[in-house]
Protein backbone atom coordinates (compact mmCIF):
# COMPACT_ATOMS: atom_id res chain seq x y z
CA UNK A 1 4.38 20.13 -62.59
CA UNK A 2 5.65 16.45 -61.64
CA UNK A 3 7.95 17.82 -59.68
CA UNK A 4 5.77 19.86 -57.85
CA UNK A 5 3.15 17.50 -57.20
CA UNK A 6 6.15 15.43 -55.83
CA UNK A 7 7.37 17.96 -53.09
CA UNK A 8 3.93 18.84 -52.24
CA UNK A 9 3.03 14.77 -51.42
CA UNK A 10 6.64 14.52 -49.62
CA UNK A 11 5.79 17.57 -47.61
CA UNK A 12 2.15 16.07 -46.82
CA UNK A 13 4.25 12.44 -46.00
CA UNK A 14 6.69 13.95 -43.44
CA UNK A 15 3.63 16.24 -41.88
CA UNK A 16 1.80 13.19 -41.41
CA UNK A 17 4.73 11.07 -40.53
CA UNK A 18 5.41 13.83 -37.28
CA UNK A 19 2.04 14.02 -36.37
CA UNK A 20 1.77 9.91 -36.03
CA UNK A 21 4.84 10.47 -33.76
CA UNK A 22 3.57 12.80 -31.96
CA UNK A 23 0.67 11.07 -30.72
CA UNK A 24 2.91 8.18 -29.74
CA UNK A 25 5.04 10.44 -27.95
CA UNK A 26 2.28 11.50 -26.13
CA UNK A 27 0.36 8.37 -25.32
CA UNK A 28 4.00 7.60 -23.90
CA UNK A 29 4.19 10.51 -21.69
CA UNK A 30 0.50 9.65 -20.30
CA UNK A 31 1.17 6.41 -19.55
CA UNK A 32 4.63 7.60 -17.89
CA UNK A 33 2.97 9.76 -15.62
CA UNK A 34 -0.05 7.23 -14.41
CA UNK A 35 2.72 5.14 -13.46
CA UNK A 36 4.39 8.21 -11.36
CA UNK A 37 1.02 8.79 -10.49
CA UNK A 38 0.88 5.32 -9.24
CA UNK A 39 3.65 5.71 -7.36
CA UNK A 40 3.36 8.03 -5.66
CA UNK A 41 -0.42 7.50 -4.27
CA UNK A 42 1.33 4.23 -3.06
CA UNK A 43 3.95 5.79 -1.34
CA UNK A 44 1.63 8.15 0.57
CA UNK A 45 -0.45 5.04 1.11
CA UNK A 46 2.93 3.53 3.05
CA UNK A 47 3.17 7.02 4.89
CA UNK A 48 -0.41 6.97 5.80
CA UNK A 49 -0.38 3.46 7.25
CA UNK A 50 3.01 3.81 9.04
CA UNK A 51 1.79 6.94 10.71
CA UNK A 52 -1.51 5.08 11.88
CA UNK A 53 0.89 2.27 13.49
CA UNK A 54 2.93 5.05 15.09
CA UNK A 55 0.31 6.51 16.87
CA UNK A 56 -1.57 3.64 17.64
CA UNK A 57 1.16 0.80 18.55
CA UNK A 58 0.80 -2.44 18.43
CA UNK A 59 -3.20 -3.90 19.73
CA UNK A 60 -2.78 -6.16 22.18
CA UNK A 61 -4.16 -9.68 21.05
CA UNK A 62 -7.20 -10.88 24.01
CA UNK A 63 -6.23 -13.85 25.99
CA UNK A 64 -9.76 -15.40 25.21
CA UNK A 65 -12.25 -15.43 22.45
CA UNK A 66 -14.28 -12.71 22.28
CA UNK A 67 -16.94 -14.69 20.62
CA UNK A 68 -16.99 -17.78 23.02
CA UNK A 69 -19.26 -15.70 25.37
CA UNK A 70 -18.52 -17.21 28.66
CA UNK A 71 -17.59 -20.53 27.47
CA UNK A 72 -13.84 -19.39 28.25
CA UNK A 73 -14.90 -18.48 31.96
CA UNK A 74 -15.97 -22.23 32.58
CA UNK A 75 -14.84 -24.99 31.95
CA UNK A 76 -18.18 -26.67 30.69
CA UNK A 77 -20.50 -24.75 29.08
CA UNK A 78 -23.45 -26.44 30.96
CA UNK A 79 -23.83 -24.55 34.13
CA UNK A 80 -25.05 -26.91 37.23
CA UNK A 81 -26.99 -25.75 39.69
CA UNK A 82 -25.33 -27.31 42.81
CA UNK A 83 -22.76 -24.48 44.08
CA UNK A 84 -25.23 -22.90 46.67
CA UNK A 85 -28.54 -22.59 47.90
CA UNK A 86 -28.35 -18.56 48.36
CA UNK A 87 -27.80 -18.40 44.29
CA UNK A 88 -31.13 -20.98 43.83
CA UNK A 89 -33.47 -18.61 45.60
CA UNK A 90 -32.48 -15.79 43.06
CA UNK A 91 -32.82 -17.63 39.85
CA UNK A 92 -36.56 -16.90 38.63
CA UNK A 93 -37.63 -16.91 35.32
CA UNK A 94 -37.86 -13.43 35.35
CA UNK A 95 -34.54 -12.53 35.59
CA UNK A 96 -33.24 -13.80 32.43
CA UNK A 97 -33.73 -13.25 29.22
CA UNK A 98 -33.63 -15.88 26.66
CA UNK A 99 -30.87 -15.67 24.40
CA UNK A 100 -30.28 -18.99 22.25
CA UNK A 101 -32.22 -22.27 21.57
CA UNK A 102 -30.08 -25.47 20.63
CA UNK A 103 -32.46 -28.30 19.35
CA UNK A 104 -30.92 -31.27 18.27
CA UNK A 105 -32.18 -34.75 17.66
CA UNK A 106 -31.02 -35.92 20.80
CA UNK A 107 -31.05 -33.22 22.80
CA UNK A 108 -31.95 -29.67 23.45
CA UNK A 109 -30.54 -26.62 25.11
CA UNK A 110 -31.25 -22.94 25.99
CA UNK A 111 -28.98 -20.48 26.67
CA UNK A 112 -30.41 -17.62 29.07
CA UNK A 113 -28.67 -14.62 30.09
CA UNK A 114 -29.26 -12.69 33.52
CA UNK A 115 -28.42 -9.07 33.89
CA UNK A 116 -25.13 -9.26 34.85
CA UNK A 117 -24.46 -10.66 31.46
CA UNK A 118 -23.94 -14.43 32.95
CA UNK A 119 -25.51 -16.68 30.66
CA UNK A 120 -26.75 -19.99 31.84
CA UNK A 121 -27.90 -22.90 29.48
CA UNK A 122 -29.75 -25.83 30.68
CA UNK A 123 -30.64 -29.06 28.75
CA UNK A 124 -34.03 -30.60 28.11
CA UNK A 125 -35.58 -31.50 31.60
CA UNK A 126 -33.47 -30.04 34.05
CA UNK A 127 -34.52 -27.52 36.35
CA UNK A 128 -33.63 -23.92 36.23
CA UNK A 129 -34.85 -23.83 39.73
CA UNK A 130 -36.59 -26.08 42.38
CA UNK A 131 -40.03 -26.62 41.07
CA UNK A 132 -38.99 -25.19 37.43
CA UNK A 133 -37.88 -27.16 35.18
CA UNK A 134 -37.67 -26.70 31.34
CA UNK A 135 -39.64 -29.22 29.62
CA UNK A 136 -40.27 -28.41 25.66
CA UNK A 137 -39.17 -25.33 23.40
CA UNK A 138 -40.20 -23.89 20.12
CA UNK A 139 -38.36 -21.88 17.37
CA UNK A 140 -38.88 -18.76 19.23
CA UNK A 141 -39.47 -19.46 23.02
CA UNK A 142 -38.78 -21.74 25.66
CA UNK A 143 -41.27 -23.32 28.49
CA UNK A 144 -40.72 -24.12 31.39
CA UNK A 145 -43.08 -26.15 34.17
CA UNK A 146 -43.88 -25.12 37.73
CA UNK A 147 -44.76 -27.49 40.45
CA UNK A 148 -48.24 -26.89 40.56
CA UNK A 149 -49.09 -28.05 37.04
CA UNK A 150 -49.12 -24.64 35.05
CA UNK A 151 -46.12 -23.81 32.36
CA UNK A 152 -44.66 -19.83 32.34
CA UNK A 153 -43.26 -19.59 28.71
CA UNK A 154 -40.70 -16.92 27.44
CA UNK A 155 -39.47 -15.55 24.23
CA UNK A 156 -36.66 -13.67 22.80
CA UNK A 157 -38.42 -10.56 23.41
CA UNK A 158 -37.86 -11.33 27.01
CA UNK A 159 -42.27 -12.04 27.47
CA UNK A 160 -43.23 -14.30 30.12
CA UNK A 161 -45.99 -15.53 30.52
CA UNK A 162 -47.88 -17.84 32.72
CA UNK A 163 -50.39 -20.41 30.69
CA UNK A 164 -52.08 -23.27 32.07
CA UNK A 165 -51.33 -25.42 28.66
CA UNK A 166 -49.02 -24.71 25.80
């Protein structure tokens, strides 16, 4: 009966021995093939890309910022006023839109933009036109005085408006 009992626990050891490889083996083999996996997705990744460069080329690279607005048109980016008189007559408040407000300690800025796209920013105090000059600003909008006394104001929803005080 011992010796029985002794073949029957050898046969159970080697059984259970196999199996124990087994599952090593495979765990092995999984791992094997993610890494082929792997692979290969990388590969067609490569592929993928190349033929994206093939058919598009090489971008060409823009001379000038595409963010500087036109601050890479001019050499300042405070326009003056002074080129000619045919350009003053057309500047009205109307025609612009305003598009940034600068307000430093110092000094203070908005930027307007016309509908060509030309923006235009004038400091505290100067004059957008004869007889309207831009005298205070807020967080949203901008005013500007006329001649006779009264103040037009506009905001970024491009609203003017004519008020006798502000």
């Amino acid at each position: 009966m011992n010796f029985s009992k002794i073949i029957i626990l050898f046969v159970l050891f080697l059984s259970i021995i196999q199996n124990s490889y087994s599952d090593n083996h495979d765990k092995k083999n999984i791992v094997d093939q993610a890494k082929e996996i792997a692979k290969a997705a990388a590969e067609a990744q490569a592929k993928a890309e190349q033929n994206i460069k093939n058919e598009i080329g090489e971008e060409e690279v823009p001379l000038n910022d595409p963010f500087a607005g036109n601050a890479a048109q001019s050499s300042s980016g405070i326009t003056n006023f002074t080129d000619s008189s045919e350009e003053k007559k057309k500047l009205t408040l109307n025609n612009f839109k305003l598009v940034g407000i600068i307000s430093g300690q110092f000094e203070s800025y908005v930027s307007l933009a016309d509908s060509s796209g030309k923006v235009i920013t004038i400091q505290l105090f100067q004059e957008l036109e004869e007889g309207l000059k831009f005298v205070d600003l807020r967080l949203t909008e901008a005013i500007f005085e006329k001649e006779d006394g009264k103040y037009m104001v506009i905001d970024f929803k491009n609203n003017v408006k004519e008020v006798d005080e502000y």
